[in-house]
C-alpha atoms as a PDB file:
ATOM      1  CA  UNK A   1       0.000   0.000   0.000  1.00  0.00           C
ATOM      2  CA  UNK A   2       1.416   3.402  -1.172  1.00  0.00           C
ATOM      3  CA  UNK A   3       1.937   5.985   1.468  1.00  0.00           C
ATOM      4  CA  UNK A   4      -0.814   8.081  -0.198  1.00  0.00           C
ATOM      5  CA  UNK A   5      -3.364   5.598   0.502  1.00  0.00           C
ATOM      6  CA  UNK A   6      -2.238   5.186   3.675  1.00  0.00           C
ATOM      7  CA  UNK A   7      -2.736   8.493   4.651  1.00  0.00           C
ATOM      8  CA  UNK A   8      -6.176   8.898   3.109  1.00  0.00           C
ATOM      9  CA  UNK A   9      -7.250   5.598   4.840  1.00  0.00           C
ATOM     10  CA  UNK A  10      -6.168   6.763   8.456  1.00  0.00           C
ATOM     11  CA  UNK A  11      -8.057  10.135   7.873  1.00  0.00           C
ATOM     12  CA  UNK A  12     -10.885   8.160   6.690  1.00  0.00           C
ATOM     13  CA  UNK A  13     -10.948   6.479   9.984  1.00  0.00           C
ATOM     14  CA  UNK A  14     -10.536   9.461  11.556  1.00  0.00           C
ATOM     15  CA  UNK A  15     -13.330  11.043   9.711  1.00  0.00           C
ATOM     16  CA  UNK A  16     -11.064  14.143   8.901  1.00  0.00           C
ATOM     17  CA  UNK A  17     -10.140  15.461   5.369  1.00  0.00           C
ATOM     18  CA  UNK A  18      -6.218  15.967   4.207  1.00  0.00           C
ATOM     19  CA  UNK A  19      -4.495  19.109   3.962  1.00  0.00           C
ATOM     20  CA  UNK A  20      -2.251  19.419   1.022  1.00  0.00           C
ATOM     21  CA  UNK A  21      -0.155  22.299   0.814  1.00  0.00           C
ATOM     22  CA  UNK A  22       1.904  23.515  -1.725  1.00  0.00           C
ATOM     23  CA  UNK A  23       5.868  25.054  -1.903  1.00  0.00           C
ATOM     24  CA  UNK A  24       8.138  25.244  -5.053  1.00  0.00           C
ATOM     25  CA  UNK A  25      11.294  23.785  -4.425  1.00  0.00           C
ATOM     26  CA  UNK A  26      14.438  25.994  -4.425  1.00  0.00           C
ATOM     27  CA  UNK A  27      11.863  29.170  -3.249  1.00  0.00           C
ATOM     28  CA  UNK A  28      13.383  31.296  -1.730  1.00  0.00           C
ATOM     29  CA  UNK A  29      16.359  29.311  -1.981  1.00  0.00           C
ATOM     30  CA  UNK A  30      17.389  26.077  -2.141  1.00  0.00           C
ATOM     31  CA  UNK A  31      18.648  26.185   1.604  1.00  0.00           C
ATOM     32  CA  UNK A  32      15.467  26.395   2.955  1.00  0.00           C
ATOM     33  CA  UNK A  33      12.885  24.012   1.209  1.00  0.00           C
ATOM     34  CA  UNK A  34      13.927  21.180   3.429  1.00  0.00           C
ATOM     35  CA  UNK A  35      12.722  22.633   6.441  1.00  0.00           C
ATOM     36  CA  UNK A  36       9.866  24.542   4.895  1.00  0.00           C
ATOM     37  CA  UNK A  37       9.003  20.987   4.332  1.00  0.00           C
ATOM     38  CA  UNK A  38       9.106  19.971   7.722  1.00  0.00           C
ATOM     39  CA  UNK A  39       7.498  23.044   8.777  1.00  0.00           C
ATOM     40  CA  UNK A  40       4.405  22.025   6.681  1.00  0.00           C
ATOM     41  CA  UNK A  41       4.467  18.743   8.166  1.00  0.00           C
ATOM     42  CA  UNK A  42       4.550  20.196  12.153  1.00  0.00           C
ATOM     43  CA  UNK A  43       1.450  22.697  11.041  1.00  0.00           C
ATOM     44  CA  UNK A  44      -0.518  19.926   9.991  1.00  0.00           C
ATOM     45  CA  UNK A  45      -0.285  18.776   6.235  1.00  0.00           C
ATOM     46  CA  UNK A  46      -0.982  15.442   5.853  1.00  0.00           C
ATOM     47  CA  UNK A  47       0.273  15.593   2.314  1.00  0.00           C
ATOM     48  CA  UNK A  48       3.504  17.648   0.658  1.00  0.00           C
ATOM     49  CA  UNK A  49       2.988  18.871  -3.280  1.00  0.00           C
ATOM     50  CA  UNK A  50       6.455  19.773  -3.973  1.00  0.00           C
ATOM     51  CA  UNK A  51       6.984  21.919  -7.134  1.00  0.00           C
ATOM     52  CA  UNK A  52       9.676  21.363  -9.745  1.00  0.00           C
ATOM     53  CA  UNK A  53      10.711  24.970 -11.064  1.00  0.00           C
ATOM     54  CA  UNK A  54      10.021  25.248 -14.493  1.00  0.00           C
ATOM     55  CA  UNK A  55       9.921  28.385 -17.051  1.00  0.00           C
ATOM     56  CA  UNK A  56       7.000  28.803 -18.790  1.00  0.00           C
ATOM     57  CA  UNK A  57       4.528  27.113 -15.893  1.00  0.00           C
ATOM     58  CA  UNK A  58       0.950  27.475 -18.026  1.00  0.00           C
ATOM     59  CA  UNK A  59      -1.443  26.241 -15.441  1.00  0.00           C
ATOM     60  CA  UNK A  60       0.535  28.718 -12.590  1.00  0.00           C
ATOM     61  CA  UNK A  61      -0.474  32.137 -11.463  1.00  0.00           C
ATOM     62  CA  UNK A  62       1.766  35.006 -10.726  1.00  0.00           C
ATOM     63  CA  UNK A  63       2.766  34.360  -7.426  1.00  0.00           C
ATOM     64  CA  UNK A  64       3.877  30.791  -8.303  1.00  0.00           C
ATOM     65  CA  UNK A  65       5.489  31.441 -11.414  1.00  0.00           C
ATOM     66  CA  UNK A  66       7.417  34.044  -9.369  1.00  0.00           C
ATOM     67  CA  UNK A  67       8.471  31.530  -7.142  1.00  0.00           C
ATOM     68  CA  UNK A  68       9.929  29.638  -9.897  1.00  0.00           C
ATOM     69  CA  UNK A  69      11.456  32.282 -10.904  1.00  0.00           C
ATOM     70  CA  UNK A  70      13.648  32.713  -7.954  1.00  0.00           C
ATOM     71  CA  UNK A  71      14.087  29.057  -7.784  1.00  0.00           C
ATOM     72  CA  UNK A  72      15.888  28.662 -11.482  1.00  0.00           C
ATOM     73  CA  UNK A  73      17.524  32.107  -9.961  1.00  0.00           C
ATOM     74  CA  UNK A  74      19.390  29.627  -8.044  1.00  0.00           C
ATOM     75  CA  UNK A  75      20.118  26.830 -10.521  1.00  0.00           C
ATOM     76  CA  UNK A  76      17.735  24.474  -9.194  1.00  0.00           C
ATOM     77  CA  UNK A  77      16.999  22.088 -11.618  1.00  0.00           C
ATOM     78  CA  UNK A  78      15.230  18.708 -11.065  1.00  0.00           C
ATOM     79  CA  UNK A  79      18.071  16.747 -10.148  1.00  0.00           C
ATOM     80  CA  UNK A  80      18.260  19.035  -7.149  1.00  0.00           C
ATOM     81  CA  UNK A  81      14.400  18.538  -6.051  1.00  0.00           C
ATOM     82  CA  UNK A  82      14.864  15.282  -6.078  1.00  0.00           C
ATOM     83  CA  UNK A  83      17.839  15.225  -3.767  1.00  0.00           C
ATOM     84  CA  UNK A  84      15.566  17.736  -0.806  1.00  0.00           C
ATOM     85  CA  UNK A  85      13.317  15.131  -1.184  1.00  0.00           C
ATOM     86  CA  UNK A  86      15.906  12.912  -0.238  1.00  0.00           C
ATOM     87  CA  UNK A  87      16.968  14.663   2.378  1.00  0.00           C
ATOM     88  CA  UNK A  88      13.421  15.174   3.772  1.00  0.00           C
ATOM     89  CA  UNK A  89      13.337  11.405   3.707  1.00  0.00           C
ATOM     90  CA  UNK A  90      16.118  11.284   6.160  1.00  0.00           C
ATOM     91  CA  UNK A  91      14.033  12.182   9.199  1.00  0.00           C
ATOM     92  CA  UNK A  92      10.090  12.161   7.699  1.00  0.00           C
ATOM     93  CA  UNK A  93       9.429   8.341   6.178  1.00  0.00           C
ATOM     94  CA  UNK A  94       5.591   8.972   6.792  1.00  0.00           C
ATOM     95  CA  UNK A  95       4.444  12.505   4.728  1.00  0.00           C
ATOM     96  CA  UNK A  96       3.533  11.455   1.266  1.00  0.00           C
ATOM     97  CA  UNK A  97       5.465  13.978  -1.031  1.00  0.00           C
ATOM     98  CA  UNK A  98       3.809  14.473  -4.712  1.00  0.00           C
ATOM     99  CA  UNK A  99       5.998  16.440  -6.845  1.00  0.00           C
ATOM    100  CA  UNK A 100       4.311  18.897  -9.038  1.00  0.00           C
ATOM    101  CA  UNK A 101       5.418  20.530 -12.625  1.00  0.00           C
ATOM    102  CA  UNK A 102       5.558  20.058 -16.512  1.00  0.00           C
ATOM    103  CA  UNK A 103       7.335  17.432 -18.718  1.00  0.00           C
ATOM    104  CA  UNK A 104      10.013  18.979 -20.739  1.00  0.00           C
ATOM    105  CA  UNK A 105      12.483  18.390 -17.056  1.00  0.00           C
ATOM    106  CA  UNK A 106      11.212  14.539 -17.128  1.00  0.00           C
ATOM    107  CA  UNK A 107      11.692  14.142 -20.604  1.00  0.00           C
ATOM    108  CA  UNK A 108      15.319  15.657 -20.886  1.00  0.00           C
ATOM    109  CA  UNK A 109      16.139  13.636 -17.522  1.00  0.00           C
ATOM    110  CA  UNK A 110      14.148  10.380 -19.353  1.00  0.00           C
ATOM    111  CA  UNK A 111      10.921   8.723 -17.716  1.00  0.00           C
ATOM    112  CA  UNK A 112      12.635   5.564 -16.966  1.00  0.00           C
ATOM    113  CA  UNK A 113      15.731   7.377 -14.798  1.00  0.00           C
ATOM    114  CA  UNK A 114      13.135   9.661 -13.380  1.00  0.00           C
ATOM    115  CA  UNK A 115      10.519   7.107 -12.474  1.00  0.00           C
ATOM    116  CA  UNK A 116      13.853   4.877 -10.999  1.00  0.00           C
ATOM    117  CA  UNK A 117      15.438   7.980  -8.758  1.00  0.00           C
ATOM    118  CA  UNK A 118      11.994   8.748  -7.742  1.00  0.00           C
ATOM    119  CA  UNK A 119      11.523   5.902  -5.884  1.00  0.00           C
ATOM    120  CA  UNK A 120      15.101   5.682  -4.667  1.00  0.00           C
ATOM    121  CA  UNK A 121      14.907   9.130  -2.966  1.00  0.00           C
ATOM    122  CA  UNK A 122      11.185   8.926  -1.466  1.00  0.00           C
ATOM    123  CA  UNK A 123       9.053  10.402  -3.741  1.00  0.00           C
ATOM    124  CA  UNK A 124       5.322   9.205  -3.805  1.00  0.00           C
ATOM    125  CA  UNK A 125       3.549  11.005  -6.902  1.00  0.00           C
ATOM    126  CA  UNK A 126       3.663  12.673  -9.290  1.00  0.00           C
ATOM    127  CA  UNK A 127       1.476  15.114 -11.274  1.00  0.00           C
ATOM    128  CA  UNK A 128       2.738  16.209 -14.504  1.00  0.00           C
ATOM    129  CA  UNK A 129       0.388  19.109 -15.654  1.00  0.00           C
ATOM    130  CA  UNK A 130       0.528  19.060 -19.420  1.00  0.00           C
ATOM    131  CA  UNK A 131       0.923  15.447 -20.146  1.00  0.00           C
ATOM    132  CA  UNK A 132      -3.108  14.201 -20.370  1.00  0.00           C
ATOM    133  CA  UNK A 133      -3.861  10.201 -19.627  1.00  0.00           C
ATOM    134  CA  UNK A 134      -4.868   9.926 -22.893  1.00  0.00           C
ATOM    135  CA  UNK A 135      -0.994  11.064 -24.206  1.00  0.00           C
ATOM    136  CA  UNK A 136       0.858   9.564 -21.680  1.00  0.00           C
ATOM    137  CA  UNK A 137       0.527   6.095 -20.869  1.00  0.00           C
ATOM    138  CA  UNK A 138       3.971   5.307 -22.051  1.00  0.00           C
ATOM    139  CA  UNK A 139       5.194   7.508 -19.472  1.00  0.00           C
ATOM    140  CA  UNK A 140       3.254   6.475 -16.783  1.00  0.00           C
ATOM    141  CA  UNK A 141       3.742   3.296 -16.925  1.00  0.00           C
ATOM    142  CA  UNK A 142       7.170   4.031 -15.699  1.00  0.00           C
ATOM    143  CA  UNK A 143       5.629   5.429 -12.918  1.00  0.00           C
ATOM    144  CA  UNK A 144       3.717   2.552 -11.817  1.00  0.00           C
ATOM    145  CA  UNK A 145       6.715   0.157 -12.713  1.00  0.00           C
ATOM    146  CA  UNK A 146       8.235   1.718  -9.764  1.00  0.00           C
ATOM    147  CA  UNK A 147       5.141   1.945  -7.505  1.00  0.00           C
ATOM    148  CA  UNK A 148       4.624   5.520  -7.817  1.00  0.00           C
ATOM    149  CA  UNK A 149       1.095   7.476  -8.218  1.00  0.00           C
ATOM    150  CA  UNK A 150       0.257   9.290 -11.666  1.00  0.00           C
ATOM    151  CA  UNK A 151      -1.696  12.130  -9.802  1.00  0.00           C
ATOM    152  CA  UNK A 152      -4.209  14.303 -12.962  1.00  0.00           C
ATOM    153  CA  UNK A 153      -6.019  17.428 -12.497  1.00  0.00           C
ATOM    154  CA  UNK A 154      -9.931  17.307 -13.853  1.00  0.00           C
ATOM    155  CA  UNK A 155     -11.486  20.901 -14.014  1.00  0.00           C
ATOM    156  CA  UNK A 156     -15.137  22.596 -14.660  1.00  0.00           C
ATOM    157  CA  UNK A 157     -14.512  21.937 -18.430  1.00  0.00           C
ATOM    158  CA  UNK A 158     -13.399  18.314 -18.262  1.00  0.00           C
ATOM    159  CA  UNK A 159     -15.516  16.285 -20.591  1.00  0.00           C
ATOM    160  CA  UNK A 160     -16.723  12.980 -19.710  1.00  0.00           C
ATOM    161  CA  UNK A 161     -14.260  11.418 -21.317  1.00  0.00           C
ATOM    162  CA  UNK A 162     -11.580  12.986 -19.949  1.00  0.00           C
ATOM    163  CA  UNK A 163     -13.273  11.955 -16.361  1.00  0.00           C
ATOM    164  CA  UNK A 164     -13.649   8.621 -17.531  1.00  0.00           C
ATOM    165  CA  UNK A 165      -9.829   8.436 -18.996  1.00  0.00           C
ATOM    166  CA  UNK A 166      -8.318  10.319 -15.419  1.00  0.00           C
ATOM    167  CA  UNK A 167     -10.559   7.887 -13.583  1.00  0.00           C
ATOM    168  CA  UNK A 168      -9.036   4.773 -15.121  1.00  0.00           C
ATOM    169  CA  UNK A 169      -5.614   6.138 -15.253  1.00  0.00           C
ATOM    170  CA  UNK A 170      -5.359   7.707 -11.729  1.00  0.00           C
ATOM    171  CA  UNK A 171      -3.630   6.330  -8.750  1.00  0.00           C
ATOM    172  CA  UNK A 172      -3.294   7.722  -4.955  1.00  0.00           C
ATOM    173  CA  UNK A 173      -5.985  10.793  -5.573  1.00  0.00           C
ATOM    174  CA  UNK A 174      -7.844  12.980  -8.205  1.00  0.00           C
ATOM    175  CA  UNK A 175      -6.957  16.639  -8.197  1.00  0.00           C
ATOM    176  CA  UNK A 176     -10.328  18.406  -8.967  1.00  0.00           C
ATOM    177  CA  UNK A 177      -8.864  22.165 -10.230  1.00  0.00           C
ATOM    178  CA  UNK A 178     -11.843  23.893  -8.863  1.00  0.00           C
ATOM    179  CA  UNK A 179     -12.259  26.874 -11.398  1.00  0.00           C
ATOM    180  CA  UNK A 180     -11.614  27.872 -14.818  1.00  0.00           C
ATOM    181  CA  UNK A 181      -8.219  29.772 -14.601  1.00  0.00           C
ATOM    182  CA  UNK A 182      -4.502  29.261 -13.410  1.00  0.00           C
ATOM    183  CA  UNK A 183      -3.531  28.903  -9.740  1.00  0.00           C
ATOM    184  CA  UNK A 184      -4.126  31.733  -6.979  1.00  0.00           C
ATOM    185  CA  UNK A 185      -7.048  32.464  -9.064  1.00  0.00           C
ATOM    186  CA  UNK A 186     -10.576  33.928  -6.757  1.00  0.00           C
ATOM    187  CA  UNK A 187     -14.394  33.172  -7.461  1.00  0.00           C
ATOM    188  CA  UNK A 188     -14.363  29.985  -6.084  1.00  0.00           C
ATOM    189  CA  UNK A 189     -18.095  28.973  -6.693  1.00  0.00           C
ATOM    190  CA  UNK A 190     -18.521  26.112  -4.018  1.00  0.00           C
ATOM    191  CA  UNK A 191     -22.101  24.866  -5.385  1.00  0.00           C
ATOM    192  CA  UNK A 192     -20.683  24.275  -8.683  1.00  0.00           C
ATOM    193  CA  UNK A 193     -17.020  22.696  -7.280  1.00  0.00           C
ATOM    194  CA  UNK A 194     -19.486  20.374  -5.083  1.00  0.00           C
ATOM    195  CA  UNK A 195     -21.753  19.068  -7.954  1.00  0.00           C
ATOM    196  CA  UNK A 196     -18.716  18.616 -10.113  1.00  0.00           C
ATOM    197  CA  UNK A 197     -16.937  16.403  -6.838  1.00  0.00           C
ATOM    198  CA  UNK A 198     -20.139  14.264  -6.566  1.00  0.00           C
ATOM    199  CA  UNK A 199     -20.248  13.533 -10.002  1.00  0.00           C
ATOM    200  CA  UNK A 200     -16.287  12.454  -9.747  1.00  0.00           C
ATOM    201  CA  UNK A 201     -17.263  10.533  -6.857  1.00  0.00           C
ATOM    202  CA  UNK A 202     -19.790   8.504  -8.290  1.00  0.00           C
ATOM    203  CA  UNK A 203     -17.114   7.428 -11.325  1.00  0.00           C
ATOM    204  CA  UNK A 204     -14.451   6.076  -8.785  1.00  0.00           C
ATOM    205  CA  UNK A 205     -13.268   5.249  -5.088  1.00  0.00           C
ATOM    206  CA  UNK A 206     -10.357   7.273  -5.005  1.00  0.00           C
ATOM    207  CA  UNK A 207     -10.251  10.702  -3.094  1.00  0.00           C
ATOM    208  CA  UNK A 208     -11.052  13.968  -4.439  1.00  0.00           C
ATOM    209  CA  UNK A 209      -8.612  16.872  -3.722  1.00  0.00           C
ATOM    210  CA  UNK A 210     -10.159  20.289  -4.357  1.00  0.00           C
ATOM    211  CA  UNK A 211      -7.465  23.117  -5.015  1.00  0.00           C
ATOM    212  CA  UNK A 212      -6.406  26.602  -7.104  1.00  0.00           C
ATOM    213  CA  UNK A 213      -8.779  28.677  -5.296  1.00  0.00           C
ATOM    214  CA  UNK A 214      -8.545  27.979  -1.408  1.00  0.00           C
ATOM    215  CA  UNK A 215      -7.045  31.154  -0.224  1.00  0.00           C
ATOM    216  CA  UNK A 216      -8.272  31.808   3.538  1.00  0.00           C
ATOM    217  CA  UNK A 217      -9.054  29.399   6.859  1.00  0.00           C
ATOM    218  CA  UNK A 218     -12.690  30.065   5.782  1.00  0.00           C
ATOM    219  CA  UNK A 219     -12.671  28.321   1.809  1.00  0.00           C
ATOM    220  CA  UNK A 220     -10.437  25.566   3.337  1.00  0.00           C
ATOM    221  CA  UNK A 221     -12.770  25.004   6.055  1.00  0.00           C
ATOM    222  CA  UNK A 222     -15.848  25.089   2.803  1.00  0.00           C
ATOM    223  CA  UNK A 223     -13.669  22.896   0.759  1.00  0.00           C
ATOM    224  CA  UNK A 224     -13.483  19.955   3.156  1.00  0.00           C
ATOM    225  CA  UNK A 225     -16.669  19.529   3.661  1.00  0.00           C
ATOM    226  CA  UNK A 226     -17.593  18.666  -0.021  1.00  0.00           C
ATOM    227  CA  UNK A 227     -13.954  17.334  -0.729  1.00  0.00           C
ATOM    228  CA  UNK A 228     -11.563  14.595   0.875  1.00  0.00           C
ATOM    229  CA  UNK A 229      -8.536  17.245   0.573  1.00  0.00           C
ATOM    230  CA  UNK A 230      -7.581  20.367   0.573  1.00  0.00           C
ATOM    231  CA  UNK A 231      -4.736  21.774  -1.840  1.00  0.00           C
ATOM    232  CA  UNK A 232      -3.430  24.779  -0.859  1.00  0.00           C
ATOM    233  CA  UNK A 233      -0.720  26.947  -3.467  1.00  0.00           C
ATOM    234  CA  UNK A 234      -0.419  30.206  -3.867  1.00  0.00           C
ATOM    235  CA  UNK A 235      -1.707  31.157  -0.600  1.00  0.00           C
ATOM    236  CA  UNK A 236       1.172  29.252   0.691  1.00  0.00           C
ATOM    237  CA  UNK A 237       4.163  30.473  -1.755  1.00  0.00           C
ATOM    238  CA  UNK A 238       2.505  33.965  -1.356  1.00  0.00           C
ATOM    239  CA  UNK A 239       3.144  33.665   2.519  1.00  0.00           C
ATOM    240  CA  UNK A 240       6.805  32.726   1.751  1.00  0.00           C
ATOM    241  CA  UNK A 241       7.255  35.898  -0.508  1.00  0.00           C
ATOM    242  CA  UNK A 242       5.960  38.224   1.988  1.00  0.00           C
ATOM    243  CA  UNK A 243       7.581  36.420   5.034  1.00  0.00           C
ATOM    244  CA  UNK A 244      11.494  37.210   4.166  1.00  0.00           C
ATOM    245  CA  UNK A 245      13.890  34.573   4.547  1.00  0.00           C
ATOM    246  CA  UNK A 246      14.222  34.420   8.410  1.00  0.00           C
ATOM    247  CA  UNK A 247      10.661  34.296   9.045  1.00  0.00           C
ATOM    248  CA  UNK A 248       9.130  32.113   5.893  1.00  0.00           C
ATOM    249  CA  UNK A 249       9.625  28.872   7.977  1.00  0.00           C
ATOM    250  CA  UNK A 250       7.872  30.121  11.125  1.00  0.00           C
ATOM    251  CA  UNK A 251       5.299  31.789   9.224  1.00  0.00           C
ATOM    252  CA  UNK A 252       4.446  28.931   6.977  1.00  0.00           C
ATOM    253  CA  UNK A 253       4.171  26.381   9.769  1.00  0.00           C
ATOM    254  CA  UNK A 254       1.572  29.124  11.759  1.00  0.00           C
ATOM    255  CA  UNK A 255      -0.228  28.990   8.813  1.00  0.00           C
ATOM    256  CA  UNK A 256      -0.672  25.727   7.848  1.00  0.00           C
ATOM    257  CA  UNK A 257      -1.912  25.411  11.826  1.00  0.00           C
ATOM    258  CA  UNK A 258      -4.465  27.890  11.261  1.00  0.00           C
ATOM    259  CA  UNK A 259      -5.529  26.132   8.057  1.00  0.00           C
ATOM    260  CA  UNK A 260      -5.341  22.585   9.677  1.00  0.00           C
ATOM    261  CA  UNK A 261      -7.586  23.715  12.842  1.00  0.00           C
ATOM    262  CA  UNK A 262     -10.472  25.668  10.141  1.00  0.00           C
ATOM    263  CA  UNK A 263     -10.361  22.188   8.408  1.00  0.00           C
ATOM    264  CA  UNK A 264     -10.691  20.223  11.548  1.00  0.00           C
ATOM    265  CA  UNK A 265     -13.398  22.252  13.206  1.00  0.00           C
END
């Protein structure tokens, strides 16, 4: 059993819903993702998304593409993600980590070495944001090779068959991309998100994430009661941006508490 079931099933017992929070790696440098990481984890995520700095991120908003930006400011490329998740794994054998980004870094690295050093270093998903189910099942069968979970986004416009394709694709958990937009993104309309969640539902048993609009301890708090998680991004990179350096670790943990106790109450 993967870690990400794992987690899902204990919060299942629990009856609670998983918090999800986003960071790029290498923002705002590379020194400090590591314990941002672990800082996430003591606030309350059950789950890490770990972003892989890329250029030209299409489905990112302003405030994440900025983080990238001052990620590949610092040469991190994905060689180095994949080593803070390894160094992550050193004391934290429990978090699931997901890592998040686009496939022109997989494809230069190759899906077989990626797939392989994913697994070696800890990783436990991974969503690649422009490579569909329908285009990728070469790829992703690397993934599962090495027991890893092909995460995909649905969204408002999905058609069925693009449901039914994620559905039968998917491992781990759906990522329901709760408006039309990039990341960071407001408007969140929470009678459509929870029809659209219900209809996902009904198509499969794995759980439904909800993210790309969940900004305050009030949506988060609205999103997990329709959803089984709640992914949290740019409200999470934007606290690092504002925070500075010295306080972006504190800041980020007393946020993710604040998030984690909305969701819980």
């Amino acid at each position: 059993m993967s870690r990400i079931q794992t987690v899902f099933d204990q919060l299942k017992q629990q009856g609670r819903k998983a918090l999800i929070p986003f960071i790029t790696a290498g923002d705002p440098n590379p020194q400090l993702t590591v314990p941002l990481m672990h800082a996430l984890v003591e606030g309350g995520a059950d789950l890490i998304e770990l972003g892989v700095p890329f250029s030209d991120p299409m489905a990112d908003g302003p405030t994440i593409q900025r983080a990238s930006e001052r990620a590949l400011a610092h040469k991190v490329r994905l060689r180095d993600v994949l080593e803070m998740v390894a160094e992550f794994r050193k004391s934290d054998t429990n978090t699931p980590v997901v890592l998040m980004g686009y496939g022109n870094p997989i494809e230069a690295m190759g899906w077989d070495k990626f797939s392989e050093r994913c697994a070696e270093v800890g990783v436990d998903g991974v969503l690649t944001v422009d490579f569909p189910p329908e285009e990728s099942s070469e790829a992703f069968s690397q993934l599962t090779k090495h027991q890893l979970d092909p995460i995909f986004l649905l969204a408002p416009t999905s058609a069925q068959e693009r449901v039914e394709a994620v559905v039968k694709a998917a491992r781990g958990f759906i990522y329901y991309v709760s408006l039309r937009g990039v990341t960071g993104a407001a408007n969140l309309d929470l009678v459509d998100v929870a029809g659209k969640v219900a209809a996902i539902r009904g198509q499969t048993s794995l759980p439904v994430g909800v993210g790309f609009g969940v900004r305050d301890a009030a949506t988060a708090k609205a999103v997990a009661a329709i959803a089984d998680a709640v992914v949290v991004g740019s409200r999470t990179v934007q606290e690092i941006e504002n925070s500075g350096e010295q306080n972006a670790v504190a800041n980020v943990k007393k946020l993710i508490a604040e998030l984690r106790a909305a969701i819980d109450s």
